[in-house]
N, C-alpha and C. Protein backbone atom coordinates (compact mmCIF):
# COMPACT_ATOMS: atom_id res chain seq x y z
N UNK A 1 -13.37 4.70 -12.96
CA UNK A 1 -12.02 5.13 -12.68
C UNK A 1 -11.08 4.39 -13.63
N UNK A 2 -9.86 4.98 -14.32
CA UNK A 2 -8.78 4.10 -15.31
C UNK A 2 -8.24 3.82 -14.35
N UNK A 3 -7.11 2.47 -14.69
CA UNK A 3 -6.38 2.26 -14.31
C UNK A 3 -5.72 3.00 -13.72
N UNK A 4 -4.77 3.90 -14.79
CA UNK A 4 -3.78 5.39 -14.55
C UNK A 4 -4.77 5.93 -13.41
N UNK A 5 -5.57 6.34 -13.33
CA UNK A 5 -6.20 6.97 -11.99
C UNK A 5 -6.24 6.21 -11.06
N UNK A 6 -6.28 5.18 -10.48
CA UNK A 6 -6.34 4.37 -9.77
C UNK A 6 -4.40 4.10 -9.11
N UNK A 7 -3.89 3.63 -10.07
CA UNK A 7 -2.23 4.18 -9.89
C UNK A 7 -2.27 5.08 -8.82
N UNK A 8 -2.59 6.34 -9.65
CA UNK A 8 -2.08 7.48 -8.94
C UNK A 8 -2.42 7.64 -7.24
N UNK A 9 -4.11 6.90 -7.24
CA UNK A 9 -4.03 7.00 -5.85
C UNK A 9 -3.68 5.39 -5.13
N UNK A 10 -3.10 5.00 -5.58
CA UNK A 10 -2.11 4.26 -4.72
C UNK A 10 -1.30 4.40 -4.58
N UNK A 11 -0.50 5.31 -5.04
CA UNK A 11 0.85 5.64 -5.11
C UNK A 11 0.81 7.45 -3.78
N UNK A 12 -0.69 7.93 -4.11
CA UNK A 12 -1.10 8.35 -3.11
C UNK A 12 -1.36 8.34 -1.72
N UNK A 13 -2.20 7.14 -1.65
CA UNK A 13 -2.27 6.29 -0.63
C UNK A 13 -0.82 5.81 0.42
N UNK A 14 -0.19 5.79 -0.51
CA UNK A 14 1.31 5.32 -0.19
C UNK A 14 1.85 6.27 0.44
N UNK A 15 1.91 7.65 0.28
CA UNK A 15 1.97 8.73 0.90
C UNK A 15 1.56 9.00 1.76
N UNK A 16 0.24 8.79 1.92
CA UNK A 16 -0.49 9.03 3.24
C UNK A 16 -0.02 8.13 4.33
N UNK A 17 0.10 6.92 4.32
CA UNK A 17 0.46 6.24 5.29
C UNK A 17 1.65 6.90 5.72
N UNK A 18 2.32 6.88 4.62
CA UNK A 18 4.03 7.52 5.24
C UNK A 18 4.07 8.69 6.11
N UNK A 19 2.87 9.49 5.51
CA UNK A 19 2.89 10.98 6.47
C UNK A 19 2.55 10.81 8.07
N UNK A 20 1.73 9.51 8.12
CA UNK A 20 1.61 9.52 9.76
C UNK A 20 2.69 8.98 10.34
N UNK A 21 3.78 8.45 9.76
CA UNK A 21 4.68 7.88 10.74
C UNK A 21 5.99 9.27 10.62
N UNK A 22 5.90 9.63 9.48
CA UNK A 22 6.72 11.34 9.45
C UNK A 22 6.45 12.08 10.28
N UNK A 23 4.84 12.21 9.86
CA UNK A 23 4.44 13.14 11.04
C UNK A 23 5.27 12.84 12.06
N UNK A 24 4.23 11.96 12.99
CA UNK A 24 4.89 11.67 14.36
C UNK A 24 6.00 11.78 14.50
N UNK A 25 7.51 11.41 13.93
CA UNK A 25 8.43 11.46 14.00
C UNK A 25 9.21 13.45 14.04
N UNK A 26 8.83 13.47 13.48
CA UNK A 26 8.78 15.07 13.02
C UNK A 26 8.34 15.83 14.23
N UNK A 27 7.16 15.77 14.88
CA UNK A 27 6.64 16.12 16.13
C UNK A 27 8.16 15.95 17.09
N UNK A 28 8.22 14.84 17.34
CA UNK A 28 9.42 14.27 18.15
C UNK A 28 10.25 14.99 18.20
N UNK A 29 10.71 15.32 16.74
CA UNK A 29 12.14 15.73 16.66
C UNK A 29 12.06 17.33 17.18
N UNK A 30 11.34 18.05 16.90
CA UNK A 30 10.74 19.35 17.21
C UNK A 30 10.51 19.43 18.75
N UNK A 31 9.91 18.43 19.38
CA UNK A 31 10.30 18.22 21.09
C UNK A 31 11.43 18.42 21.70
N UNK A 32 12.72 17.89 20.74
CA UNK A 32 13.80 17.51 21.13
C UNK A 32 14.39 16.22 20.92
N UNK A 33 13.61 15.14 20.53
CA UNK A 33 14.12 13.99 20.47
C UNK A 33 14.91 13.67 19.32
N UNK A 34 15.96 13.15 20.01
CA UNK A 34 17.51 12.37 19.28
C UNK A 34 16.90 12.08 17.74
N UNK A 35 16.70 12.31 16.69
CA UNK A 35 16.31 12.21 15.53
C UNK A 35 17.00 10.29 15.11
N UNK A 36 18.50 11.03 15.29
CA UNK A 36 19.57 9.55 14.77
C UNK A 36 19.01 8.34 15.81
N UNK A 37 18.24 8.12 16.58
CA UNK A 37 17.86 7.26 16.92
C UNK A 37 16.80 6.25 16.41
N UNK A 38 15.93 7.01 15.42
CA UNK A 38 14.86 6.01 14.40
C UNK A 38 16.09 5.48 13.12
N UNK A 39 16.50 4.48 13.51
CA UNK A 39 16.93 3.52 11.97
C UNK A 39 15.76 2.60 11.70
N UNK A 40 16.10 2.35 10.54
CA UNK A 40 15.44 1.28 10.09
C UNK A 40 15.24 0.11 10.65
N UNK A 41 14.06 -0.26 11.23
CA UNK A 41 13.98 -2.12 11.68
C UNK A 41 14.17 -1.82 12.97
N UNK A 42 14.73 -0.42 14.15
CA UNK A 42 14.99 -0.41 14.88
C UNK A 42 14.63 -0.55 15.97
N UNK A 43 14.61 -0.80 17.32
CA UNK A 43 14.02 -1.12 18.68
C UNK A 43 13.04 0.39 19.48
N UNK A 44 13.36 1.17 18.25
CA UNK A 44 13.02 2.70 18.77
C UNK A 44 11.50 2.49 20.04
N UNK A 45 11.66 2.99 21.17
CA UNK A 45 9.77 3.10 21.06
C UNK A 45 8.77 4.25 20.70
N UNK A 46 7.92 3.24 19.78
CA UNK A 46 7.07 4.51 18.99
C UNK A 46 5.81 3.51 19.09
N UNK A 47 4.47 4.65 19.42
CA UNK A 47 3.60 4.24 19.53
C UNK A 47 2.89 3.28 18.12
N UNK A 48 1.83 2.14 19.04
CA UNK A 48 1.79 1.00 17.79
C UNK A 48 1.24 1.15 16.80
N UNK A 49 0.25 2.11 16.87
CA UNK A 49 -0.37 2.64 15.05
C UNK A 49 0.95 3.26 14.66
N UNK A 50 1.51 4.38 14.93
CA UNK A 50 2.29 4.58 14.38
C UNK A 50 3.45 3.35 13.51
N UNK A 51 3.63 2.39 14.38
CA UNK A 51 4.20 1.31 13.44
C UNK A 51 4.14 0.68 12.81
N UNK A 52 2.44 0.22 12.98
CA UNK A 52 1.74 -0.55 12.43
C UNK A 52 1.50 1.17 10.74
N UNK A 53 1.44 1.59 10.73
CA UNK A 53 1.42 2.41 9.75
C UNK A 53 2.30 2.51 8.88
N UNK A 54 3.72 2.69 9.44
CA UNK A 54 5.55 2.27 8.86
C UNK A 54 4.76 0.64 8.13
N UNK A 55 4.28 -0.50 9.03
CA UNK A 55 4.47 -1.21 8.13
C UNK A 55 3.49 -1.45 6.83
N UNK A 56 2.46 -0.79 7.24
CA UNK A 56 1.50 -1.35 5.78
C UNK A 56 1.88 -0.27 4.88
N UNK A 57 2.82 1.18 5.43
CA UNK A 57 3.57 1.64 4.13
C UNK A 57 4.36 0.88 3.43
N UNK A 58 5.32 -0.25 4.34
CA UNK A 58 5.91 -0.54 3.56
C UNK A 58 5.39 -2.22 2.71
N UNK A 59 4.26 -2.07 3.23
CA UNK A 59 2.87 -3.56 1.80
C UNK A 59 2.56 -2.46 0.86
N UNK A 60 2.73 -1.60 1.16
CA UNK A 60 2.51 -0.61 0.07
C UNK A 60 3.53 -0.50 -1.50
N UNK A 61 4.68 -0.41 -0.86
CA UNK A 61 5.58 0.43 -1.06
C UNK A 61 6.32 -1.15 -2.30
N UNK A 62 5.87 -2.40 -1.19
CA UNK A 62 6.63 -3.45 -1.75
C UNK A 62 5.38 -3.76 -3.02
N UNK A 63 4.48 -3.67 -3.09
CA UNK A 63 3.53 -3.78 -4.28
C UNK A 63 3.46 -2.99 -5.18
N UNK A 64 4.02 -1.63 -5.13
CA UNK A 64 3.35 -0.80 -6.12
C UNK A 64 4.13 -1.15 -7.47
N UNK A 65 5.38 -1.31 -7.33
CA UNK A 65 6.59 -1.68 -8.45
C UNK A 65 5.56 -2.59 -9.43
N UNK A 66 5.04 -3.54 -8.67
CA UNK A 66 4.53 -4.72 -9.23
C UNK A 66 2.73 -3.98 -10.05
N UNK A 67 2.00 -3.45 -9.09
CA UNK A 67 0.77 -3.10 -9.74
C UNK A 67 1.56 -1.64 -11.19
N UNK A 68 2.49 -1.04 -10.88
CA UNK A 68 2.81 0.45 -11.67
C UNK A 68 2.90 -0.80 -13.53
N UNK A 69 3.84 -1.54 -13.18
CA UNK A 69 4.35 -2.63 -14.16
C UNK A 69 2.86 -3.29 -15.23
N UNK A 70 2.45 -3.52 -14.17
CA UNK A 70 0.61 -4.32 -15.09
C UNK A 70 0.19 -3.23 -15.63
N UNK A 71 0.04 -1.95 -14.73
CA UNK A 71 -1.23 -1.20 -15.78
C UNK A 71 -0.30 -0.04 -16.74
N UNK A 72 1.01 0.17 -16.07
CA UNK A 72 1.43 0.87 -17.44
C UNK A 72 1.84 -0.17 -18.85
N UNK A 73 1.79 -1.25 -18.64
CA UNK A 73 1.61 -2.20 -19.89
C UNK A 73 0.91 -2.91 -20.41
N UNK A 74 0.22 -2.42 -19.76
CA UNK A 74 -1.96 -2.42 -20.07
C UNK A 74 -1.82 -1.71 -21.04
N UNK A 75 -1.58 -0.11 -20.81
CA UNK A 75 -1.07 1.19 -21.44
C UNK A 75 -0.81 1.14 -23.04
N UNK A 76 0.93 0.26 -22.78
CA UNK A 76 1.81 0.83 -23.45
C UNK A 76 1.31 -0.92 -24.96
N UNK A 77 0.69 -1.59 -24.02
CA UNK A 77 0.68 -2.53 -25.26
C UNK A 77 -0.83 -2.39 -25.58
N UNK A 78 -1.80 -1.03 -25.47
CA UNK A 78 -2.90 -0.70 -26.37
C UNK A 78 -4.09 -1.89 -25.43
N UNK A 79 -4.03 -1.90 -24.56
CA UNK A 79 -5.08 -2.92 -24.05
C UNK A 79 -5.61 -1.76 -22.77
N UNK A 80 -5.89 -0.69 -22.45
CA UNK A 80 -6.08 0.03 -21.22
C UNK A 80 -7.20 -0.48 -19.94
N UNK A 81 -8.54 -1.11 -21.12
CA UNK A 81 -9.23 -1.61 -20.92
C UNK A 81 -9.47 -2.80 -19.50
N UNK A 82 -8.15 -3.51 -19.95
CA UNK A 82 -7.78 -4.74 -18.64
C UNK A 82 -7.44 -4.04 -17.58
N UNK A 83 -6.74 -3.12 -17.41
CA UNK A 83 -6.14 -2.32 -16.21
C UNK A 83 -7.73 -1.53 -15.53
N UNK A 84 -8.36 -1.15 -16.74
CA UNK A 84 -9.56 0.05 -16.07
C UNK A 84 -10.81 -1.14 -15.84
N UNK A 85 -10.16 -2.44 -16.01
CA UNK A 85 -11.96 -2.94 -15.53
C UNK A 85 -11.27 -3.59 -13.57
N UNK A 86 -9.93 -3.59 -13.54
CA UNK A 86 -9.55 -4.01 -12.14
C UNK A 86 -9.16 -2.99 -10.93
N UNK A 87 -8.32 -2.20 -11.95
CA UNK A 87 -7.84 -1.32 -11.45
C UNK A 87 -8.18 -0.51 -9.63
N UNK A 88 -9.26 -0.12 -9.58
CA UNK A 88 -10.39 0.61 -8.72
C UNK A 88 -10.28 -0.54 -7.87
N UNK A 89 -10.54 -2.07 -8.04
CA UNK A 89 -11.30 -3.04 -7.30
C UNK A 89 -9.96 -3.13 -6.44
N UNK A 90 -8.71 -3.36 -7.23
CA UNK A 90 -7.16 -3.49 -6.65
C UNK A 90 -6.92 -2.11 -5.21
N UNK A 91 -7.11 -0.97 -5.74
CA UNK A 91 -6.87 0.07 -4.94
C UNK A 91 -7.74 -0.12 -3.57
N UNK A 92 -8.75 -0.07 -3.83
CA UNK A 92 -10.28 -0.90 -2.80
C UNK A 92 -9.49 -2.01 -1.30
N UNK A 93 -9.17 -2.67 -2.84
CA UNK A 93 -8.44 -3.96 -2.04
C UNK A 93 -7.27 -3.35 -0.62
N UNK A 94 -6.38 -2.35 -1.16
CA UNK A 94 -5.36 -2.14 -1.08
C UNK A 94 -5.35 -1.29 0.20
N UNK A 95 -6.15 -0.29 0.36
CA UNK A 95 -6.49 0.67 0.60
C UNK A 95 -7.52 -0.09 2.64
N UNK A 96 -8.46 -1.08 1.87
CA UNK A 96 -8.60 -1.76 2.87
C UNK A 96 -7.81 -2.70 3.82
N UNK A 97 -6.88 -3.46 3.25
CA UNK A 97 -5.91 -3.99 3.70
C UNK A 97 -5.01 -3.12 4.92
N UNK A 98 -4.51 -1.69 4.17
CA UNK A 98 -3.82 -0.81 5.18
C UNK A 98 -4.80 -0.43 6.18
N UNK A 99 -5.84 0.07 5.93
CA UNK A 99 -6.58 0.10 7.54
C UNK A 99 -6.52 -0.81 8.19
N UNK A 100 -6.97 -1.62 8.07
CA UNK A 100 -6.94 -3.08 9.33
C UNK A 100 -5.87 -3.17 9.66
N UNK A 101 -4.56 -3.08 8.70
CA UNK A 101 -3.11 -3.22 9.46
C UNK A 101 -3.17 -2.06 10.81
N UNK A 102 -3.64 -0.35 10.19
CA UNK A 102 -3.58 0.15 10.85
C UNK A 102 -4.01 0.04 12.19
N UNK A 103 -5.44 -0.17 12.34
CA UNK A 103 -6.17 -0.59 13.28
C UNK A 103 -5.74 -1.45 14.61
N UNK A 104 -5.20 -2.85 13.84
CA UNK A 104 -5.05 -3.73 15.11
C UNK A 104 -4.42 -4.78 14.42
N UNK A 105 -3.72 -5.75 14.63
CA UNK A 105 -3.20 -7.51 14.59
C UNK A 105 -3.97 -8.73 14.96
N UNK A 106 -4.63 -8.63 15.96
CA UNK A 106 -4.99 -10.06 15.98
C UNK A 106 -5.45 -10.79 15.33
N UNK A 107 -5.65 -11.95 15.94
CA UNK A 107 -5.65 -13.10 14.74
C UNK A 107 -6.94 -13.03 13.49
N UNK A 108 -8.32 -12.41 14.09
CA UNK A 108 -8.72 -12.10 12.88
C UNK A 108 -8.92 -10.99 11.99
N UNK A 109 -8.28 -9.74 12.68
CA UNK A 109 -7.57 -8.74 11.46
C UNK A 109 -6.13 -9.26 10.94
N UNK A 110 -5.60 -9.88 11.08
CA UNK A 110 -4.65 -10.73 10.39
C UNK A 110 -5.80 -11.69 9.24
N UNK A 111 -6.43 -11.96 9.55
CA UNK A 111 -7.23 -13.19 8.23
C UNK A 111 -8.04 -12.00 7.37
N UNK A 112 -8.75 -10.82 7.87
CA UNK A 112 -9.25 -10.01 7.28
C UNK A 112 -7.96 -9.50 6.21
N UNK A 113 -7.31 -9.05 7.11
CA UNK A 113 -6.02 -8.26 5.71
C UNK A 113 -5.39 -9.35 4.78
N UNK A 114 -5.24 -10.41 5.53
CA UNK A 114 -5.15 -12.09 4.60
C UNK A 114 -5.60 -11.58 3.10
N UNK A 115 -7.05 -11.67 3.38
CA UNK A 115 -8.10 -11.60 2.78
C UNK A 115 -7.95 -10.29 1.52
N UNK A 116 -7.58 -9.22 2.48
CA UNK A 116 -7.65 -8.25 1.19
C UNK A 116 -6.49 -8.31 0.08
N UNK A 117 -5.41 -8.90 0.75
CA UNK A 117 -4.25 -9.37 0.52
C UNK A 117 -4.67 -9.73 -1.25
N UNK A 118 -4.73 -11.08 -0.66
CA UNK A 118 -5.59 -12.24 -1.64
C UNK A 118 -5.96 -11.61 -3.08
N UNK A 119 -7.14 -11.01 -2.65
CA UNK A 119 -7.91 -10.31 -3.61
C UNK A 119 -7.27 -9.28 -4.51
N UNK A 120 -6.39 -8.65 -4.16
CA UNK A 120 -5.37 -7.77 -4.69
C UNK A 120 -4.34 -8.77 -5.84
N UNK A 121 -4.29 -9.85 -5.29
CA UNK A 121 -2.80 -10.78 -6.37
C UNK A 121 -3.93 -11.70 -7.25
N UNK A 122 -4.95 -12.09 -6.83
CA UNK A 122 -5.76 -12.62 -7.81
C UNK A 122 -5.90 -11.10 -8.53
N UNK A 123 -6.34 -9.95 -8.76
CA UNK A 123 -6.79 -9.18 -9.86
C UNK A 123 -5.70 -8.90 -10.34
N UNK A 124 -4.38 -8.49 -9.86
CA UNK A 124 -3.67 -8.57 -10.57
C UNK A 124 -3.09 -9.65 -11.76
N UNK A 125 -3.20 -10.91 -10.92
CA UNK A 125 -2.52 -12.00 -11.87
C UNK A 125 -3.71 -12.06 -13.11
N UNK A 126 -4.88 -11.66 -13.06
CA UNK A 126 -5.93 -11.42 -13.82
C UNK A 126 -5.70 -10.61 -14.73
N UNK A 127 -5.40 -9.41 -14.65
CA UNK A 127 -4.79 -8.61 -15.34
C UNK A 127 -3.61 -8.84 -16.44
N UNK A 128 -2.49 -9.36 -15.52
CA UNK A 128 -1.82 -9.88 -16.09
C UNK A 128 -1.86 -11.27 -17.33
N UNK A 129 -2.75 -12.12 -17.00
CA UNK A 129 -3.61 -13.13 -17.79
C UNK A 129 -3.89 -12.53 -18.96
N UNK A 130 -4.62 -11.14 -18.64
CA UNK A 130 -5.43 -11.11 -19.97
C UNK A 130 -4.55 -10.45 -20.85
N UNK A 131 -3.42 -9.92 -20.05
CA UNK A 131 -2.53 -8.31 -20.68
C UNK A 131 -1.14 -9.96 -22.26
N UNK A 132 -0.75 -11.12 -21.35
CA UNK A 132 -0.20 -12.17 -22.57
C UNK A 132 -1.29 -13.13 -23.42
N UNK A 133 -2.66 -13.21 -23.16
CA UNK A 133 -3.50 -13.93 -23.59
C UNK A 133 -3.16 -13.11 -25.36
């Protein structure tokens, strides 16, 4: 898988999460429910995958700026190579991380997503290593 392919489905991925908390919301609103009542950060009640989904969209959402940045200048400074040997392992990473958010919290799916966490900013900073070396 390149890099650029790997991108794309994180940036994919990113989507998907978002669609289950749309979804649901969307359902709602089609019930009847007060739409202007979901703000941001808000006390709304919505079931907990569903939130737990809002949030690993938004571990998503807060990383991608940062992974789009490494491999399109993997890209653009002729090195593609560094981006396509991590790339896949990062998404992996990424991709696992949001399930377990999805899933559940406790304390050791909290150290598990820790974990995938981790592994995601080490390949990146790796990347990044090799992209000024």
């Amino acid at each position: 898988m390149t890099g650029i392919t790997a991108l794309l489905l994180f940036a994919a991925w990113t989507l998907v999460l978002m669609s289950i908390y749309v979804g649901y919301r969307t359902a709602m609103v089609m019930r009847g429910s007060n739409a202007a009542s979901w703000t941001r950060g808000g006390q709304t009640e919505i079931p907990a995958l569903v939130r737990r989904a809002e949030h690993a969209h938004m571990n998503c959402v807060e990383n991608l700026p940062v992974v789009a940045a490494v491999v399109l200048s993997a890209y653009v400074l002729g090195k593609p190579g560094v981006a396509d040997a991590s790339m896949a392992y990062v998404l992996y990473a990424r991709v696992a991380q949001s399930v377990v958010h999805v899933v559940g919290v406790n304390h050791v799916m909290v150290q598990v997503r820790a974990a995938f966490f981790t592994i995601q900013i080490l390949l990146i900073a790796r990347m990044i290593i090799a992209l000024v070396a």
